[in-house]
Protein backbone atom coordinates (compact mmCIF):
# COMPACT_ATOMS: atom_id res chain seq x y z
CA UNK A 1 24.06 55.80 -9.22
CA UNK A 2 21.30 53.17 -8.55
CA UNK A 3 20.20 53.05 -5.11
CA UNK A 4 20.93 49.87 -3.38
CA UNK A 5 18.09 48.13 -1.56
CA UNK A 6 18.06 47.71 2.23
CA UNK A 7 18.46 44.91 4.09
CA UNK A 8 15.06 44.39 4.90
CA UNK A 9 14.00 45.33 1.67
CA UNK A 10 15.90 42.53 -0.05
CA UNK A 11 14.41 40.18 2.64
CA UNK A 12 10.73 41.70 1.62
CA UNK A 13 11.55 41.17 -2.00
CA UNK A 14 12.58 37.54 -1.49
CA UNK A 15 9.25 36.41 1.02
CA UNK A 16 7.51 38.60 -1.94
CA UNK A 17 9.12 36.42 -4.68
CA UNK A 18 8.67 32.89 -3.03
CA UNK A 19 4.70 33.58 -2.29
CA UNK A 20 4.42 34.44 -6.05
CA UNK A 21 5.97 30.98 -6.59
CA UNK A 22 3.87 29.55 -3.48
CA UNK A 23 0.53 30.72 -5.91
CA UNK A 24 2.52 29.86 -9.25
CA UNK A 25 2.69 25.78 -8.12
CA UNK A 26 -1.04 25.84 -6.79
CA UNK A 27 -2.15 27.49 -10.09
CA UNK A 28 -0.29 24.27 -12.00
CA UNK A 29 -1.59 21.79 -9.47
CA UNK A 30 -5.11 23.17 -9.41
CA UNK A 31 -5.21 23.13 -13.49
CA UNK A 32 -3.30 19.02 -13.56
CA UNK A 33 -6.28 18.03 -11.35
CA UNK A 34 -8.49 19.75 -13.67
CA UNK A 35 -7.04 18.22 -16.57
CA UNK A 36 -7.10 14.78 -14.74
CA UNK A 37 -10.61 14.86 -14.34
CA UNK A 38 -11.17 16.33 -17.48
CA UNK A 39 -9.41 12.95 -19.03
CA UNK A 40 -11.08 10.53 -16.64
CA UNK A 41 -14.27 11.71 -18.03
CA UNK A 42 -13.66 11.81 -22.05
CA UNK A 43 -11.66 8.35 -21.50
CA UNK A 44 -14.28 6.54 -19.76
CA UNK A 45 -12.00 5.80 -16.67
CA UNK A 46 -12.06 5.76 -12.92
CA UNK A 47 -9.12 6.36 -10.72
CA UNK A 48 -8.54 3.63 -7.92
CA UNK A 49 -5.37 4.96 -5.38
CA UNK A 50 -3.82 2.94 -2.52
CA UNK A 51 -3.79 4.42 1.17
CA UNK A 52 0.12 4.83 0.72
CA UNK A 53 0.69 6.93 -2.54
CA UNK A 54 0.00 10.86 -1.83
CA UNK A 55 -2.58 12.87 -0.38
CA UNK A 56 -3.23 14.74 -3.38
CA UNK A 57 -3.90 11.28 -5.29
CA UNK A 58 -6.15 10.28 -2.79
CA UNK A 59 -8.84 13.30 -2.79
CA UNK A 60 -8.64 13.00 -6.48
CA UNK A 61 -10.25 9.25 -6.60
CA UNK A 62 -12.38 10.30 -3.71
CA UNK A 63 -13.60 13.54 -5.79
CA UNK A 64 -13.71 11.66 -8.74
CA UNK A 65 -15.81 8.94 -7.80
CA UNK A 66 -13.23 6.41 -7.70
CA UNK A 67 -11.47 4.43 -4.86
CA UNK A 68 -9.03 4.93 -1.93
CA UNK A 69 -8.31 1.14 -0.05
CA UNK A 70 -6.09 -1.50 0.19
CA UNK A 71 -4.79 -3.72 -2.85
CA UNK A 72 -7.59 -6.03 -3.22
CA UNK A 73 -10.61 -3.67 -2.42
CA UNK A 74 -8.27 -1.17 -5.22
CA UNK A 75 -8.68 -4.75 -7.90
CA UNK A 76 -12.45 -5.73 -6.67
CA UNK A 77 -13.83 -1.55 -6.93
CA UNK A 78 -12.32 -1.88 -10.44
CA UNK A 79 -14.03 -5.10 -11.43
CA UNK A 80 -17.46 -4.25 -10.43
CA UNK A 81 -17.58 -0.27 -11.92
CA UNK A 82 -18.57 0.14 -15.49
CA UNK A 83 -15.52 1.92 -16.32
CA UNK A 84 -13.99 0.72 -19.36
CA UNK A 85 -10.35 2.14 -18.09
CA UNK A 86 -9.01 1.82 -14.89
CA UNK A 87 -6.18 3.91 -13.59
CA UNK A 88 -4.32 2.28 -10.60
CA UNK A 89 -2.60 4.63 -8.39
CA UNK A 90 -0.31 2.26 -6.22
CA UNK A 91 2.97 -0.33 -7.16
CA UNK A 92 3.11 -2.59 -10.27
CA UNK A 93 1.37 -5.76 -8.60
CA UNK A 94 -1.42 -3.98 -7.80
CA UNK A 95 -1.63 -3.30 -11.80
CA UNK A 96 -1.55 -6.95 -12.23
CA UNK A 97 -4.18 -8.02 -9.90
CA UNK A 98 -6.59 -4.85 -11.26
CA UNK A 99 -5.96 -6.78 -14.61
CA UNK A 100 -6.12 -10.12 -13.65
CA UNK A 101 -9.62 -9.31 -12.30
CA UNK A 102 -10.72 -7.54 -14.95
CA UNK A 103 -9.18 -9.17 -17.82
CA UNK A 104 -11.34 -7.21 -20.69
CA UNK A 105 -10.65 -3.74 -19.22
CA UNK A 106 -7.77 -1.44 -20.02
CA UNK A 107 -5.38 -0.79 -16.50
CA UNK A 108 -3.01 2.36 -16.95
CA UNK A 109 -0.72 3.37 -14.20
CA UNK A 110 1.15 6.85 -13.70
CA UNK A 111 4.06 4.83 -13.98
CA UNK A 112 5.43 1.25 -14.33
CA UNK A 113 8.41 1.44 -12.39
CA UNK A 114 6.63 1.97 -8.93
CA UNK A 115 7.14 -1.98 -8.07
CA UNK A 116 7.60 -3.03 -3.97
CA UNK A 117 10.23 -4.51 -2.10
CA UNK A 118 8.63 -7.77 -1.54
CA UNK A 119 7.42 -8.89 -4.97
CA UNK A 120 11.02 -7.60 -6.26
CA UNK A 121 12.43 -10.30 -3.67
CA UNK A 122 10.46 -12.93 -4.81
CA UNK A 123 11.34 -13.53 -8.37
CA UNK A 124 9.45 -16.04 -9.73
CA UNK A 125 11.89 -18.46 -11.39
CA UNK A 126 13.62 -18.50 -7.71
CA UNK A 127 10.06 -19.10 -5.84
CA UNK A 128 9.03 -21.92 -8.09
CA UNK A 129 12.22 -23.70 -7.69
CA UNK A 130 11.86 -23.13 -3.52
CA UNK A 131 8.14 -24.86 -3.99
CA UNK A 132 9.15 -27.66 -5.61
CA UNK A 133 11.38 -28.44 -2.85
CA UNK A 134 8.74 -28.46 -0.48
CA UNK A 135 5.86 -30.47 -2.58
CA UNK A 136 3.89 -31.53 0.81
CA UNK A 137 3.05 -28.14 1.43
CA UNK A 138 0.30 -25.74 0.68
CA UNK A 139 1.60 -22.27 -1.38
CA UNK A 140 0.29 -19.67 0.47
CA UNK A 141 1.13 -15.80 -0.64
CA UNK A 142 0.81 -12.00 -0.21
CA UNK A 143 -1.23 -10.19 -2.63
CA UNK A 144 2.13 -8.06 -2.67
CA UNK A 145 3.75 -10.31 -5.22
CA UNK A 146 3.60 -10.73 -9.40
CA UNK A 147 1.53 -12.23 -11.55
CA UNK A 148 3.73 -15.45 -11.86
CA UNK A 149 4.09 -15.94 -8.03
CA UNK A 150 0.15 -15.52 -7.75
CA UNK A 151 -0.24 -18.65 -10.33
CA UNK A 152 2.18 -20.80 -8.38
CA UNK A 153 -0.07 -20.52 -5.36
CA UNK A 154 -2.68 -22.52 -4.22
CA UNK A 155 -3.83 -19.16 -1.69
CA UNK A 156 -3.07 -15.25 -2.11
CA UNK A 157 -4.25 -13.50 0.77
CA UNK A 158 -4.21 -10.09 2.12
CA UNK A 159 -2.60 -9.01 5.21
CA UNK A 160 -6.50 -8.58 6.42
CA UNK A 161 -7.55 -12.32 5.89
CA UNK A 162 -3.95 -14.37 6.16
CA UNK A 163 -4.96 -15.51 9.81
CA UNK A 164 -8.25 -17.25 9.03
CA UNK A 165 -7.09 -19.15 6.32
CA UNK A 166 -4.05 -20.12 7.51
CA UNK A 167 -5.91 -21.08 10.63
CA UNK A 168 -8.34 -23.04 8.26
CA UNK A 169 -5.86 -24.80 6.50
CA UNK A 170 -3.98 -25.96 9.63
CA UNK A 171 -7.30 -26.43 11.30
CA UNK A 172 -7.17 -29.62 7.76
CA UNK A 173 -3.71 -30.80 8.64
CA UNK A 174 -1.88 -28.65 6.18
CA UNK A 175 1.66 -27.61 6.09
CA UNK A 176 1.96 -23.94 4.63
CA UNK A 177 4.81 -22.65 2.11
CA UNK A 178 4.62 -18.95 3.13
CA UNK A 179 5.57 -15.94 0.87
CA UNK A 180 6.92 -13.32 0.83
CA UNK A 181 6.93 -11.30 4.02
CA UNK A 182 8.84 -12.83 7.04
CA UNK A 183 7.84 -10.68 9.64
CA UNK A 184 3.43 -11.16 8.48
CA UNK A 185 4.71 -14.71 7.85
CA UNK A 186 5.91 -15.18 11.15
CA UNK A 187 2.61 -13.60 13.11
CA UNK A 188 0.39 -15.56 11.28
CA UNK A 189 2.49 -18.64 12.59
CA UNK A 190 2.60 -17.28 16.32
CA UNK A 191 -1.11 -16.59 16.13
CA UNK A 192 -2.20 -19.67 14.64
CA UNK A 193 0.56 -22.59 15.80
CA UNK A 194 0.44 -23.76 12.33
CA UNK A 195 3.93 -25.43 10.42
CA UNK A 196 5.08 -22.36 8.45
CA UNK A 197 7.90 -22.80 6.04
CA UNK A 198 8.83 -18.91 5.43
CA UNK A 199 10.24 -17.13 2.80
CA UNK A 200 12.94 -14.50 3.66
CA UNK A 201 11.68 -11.43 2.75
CA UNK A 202 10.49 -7.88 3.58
CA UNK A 203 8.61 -4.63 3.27
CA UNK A 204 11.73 -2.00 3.01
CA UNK A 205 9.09 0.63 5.21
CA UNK A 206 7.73 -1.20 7.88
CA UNK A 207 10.79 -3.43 8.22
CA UNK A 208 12.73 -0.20 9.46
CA UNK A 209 10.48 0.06 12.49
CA UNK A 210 12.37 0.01 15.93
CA UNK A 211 11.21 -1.33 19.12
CA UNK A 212 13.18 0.75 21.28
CA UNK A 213 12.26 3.81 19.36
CA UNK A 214 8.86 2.78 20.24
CA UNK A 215 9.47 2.51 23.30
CA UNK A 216 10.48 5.61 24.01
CA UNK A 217 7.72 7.28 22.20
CA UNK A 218 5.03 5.23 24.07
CA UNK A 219 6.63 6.77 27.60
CA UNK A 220 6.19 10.66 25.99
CA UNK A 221 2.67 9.77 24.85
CA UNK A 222 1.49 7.14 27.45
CA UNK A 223 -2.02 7.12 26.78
CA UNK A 224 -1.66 7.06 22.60
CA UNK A 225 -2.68 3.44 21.45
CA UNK A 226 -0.08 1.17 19.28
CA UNK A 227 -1.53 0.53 16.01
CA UNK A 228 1.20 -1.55 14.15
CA UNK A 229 0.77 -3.06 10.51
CA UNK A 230 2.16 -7.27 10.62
CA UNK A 231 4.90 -6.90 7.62
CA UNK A 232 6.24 -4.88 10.79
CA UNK A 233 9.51 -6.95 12.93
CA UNK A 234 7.90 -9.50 15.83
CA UNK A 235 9.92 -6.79 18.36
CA UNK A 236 7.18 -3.91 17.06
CA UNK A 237 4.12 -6.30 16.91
CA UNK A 238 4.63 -7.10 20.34
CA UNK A 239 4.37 -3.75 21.50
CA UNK A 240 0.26 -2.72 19.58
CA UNK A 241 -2.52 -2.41 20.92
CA UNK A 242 -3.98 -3.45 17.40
CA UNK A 243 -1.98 -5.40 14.99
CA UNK A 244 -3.48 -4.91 11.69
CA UNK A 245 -3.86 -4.12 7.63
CA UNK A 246 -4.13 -0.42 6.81
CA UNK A 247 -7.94 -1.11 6.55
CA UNK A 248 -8.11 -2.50 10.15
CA UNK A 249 -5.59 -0.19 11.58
CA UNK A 250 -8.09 2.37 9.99
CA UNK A 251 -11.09 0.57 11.79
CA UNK A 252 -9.27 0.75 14.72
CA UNK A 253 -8.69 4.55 15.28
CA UNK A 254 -11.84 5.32 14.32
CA UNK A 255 -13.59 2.52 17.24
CA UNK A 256 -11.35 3.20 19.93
CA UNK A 257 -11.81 6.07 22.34
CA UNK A 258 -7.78 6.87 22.38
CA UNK A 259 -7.56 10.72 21.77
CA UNK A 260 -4.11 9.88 20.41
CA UNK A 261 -2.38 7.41 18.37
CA UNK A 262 1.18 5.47 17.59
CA UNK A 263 1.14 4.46 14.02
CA UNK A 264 3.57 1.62 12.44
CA UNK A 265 3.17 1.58 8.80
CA UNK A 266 3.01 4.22 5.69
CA UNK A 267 2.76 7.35 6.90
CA UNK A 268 0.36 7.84 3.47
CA UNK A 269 -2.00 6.15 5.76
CA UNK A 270 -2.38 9.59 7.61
CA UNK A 271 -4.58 11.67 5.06
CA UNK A 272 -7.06 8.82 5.37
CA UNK A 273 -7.01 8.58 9.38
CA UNK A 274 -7.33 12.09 9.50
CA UNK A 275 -10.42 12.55 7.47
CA UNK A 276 -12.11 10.14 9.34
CA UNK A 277 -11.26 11.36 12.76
CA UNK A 278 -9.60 14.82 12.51
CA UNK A 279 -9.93 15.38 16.38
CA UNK A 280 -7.79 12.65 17.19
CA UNK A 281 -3.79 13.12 16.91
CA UNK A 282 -1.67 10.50 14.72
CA UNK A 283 2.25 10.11 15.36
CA UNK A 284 4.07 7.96 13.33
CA UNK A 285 6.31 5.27 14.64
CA UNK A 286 9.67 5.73 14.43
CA UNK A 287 12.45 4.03 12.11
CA UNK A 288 16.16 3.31 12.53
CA UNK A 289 17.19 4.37 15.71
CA UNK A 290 18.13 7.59 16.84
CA UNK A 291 20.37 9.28 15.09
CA UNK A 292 20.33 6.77 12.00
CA UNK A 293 19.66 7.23 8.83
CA UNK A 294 16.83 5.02 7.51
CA UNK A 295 15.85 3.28 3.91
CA UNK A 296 12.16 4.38 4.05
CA UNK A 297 11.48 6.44 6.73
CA UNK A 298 7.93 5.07 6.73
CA UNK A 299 7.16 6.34 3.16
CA UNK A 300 7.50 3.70 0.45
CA UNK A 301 9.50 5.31 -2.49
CA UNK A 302 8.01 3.42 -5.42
CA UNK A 303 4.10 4.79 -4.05
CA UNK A 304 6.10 8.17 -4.08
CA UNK A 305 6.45 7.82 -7.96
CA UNK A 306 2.87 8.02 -8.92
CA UNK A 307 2.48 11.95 -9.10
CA UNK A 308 0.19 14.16 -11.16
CA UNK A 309 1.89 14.97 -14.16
CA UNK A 310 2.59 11.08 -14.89
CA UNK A 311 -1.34 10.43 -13.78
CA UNK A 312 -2.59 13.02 -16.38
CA UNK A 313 0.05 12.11 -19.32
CA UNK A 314 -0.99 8.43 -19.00
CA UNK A 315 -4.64 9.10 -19.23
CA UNK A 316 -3.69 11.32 -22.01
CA UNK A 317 -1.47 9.54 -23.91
CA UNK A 318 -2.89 5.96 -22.98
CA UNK A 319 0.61 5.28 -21.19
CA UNK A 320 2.10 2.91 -19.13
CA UNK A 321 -0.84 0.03 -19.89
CA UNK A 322 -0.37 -3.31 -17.43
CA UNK A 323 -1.19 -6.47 -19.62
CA UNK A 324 -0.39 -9.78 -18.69
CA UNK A 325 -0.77 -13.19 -20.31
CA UNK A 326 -3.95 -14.72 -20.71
CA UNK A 327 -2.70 -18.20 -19.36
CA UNK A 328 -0.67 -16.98 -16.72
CA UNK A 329 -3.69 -14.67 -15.56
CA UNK A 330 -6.23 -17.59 -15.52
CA UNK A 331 -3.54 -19.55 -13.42
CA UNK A 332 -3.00 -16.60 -11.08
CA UNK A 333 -7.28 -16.40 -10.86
CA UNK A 334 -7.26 -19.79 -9.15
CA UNK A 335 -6.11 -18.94 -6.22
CA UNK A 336 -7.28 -14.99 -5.73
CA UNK A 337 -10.62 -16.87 -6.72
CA UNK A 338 -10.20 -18.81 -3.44
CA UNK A 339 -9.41 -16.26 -1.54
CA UNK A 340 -12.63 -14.42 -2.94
CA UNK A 341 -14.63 -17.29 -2.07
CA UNK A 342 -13.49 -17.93 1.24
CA UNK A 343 -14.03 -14.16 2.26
CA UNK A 344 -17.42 -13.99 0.79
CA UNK A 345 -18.35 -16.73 3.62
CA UNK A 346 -15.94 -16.15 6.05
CA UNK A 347 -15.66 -12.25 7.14
């Protein structure tokens, strides 16, 4: 009769059995990234990743000698490298303004489904016929929206820049149209006391941050600073220390002598603030209340899609290429060309 095992031996032979798949997984994820840079080489690409999508993503364009930053930096690194292929790493619009920039390259993503909450709320068709309404004022929008809101604008700015030129253009009488985000909408109308039509719409991550949740984690860490990203509710904003984009909120942990810090926005944001200032703690800022379930819980789903496996089989298989159309890409140009322009002699 076979002997049965022990207890403990069972529990030996299952620790035993998950390590073995533990080293089976980092085998396959140590030979993808091998394969990744294998392909970036033979197809004359570089790999450009946003601070939200994961970890893993990140150190690869870092290794690599590509790019980990925020949207535009993401669409200005690909312009100016020699690459002939650029693989975005990030949400669809992103794509679209890598392209729009650098109309003669080829732009792959893992996937073409990773889109964002805000430019899905903004359909075009919808946004036009909301301008047209309001012909006195001055179309001003987020970088996070398509190719077709981008040519309807007179201004695309980035969370980073949207004070000073809505302060500039209210500084020459101007009335601003403001899409999409409601909550960065509304800051840059406290901050600047200029006549802000808004747009109702939202970031589904940094929309879910809670005040009072904040609250209560600023009285268990009193000395952390508050860094809070401005698609974030007015109720959050209030409470930073820094209000900022992910490259300022960046900035700021590294400048200030806080040992520890509050974060409101993608907790993707973490890989980077850790390898720039690994003896300094990061906590991020809680969503939905206690108790509650929430839609994001500070990690955007569509970054979540761009993984490996889709990474390497579009760089293999030339999949999942962004194009869009000549005419409306020169239209959308206009007014990322302003933007451009005005940072080049303004920051």
């Amino acid at each position: 009769m076979e002997q049965q095992a022990s207890p403990q031996q069972w529990v030996r032979d299952q620790i035993s059995g998950l390590q073995a798949g533990v080293e089976s997984v980092e085998i396959d994820r140590d030979a993808q990234k091998k394969r990744i840079k294998d392909l970036l080489q033979a197809r004359d690409a570089v790999l450009v990743a946003h601070y939200y999508t994961d970890p893993e993503i990140q150190a690869l364009a870092e290794e690599t000698g590509g790019c980990v930053s925020d949207s535009l930096e993401m669409a200005r690194f690909g312009r100016d490298h020699p690459a002939s292929t650029l693989v975005v790493a990030g949400v669809k619009f992103m794509g679209e303004t890598a392209k729009i920039l650098s109309p003669d390259k080829r732009v792959l993503m893992p996937t073409l489904e990773a889109t964002c909450s805000l430019d899905i709320g903004c359909p075009a068709d919808e946004f036009s016929d909301f301008c047209d309404q309001h012909p006195d004022r001055t179309v001003v929008v987020y970088a996070n929206t398509s190719a077709a809101v981008k040519a309807r604008a007179d201004w695309v700015v980035t969370s980073s820049i949207a004070l000073k030129v809505v302060d500039y253009l209210d500084s020459q009488g101007e009335k601003i149209l403001w899409a999409p985000d409601k909550h960065l909408g509304s800051y840059v109308q406290r901050e600047t006391g200029a006549d802000v039509l808004l747009w109702d719409g939202a970031c589904i991550v940094h929309d879910e941050f809670k005040a009072q949740g904040l609250r209560d984690l600023m009285a268990v860490y009193p000395d952390a600073a508050v860094l809070v990203h401005p698609e974030s509710p007015a109720s959050v904003v209030e409470l930073a220390d820094v209000v900022g984009s992910t490259t300022q909120i960046i900035n700021a942990a590294r400048d200030l002598e806080n040992r520890q810090f509050i974060v409101a926005t993608d907790q993707g944001i973490f890989y980077k603030l850790q390898q720039l200032v690994p003896d300094k703690e990061f906590l991020i800022a809680p969503t939905a209340g206690n108790g509650a379930s929430c839609r994001s819980c500070a990690n955007c789903p569509w970054m979540a899609m761009n993984a490996l496996d889709n990474l390497a089989e579009a760089l293999d298989r030339g999949l999942n290429e962004v194009l869009v159309d000549p005419g409306l890409a020169d239209k959308a140009m206009m007014p990322l060309d302003r933007m451009l322009e005005f940072a080049r002699k303004n920051l």
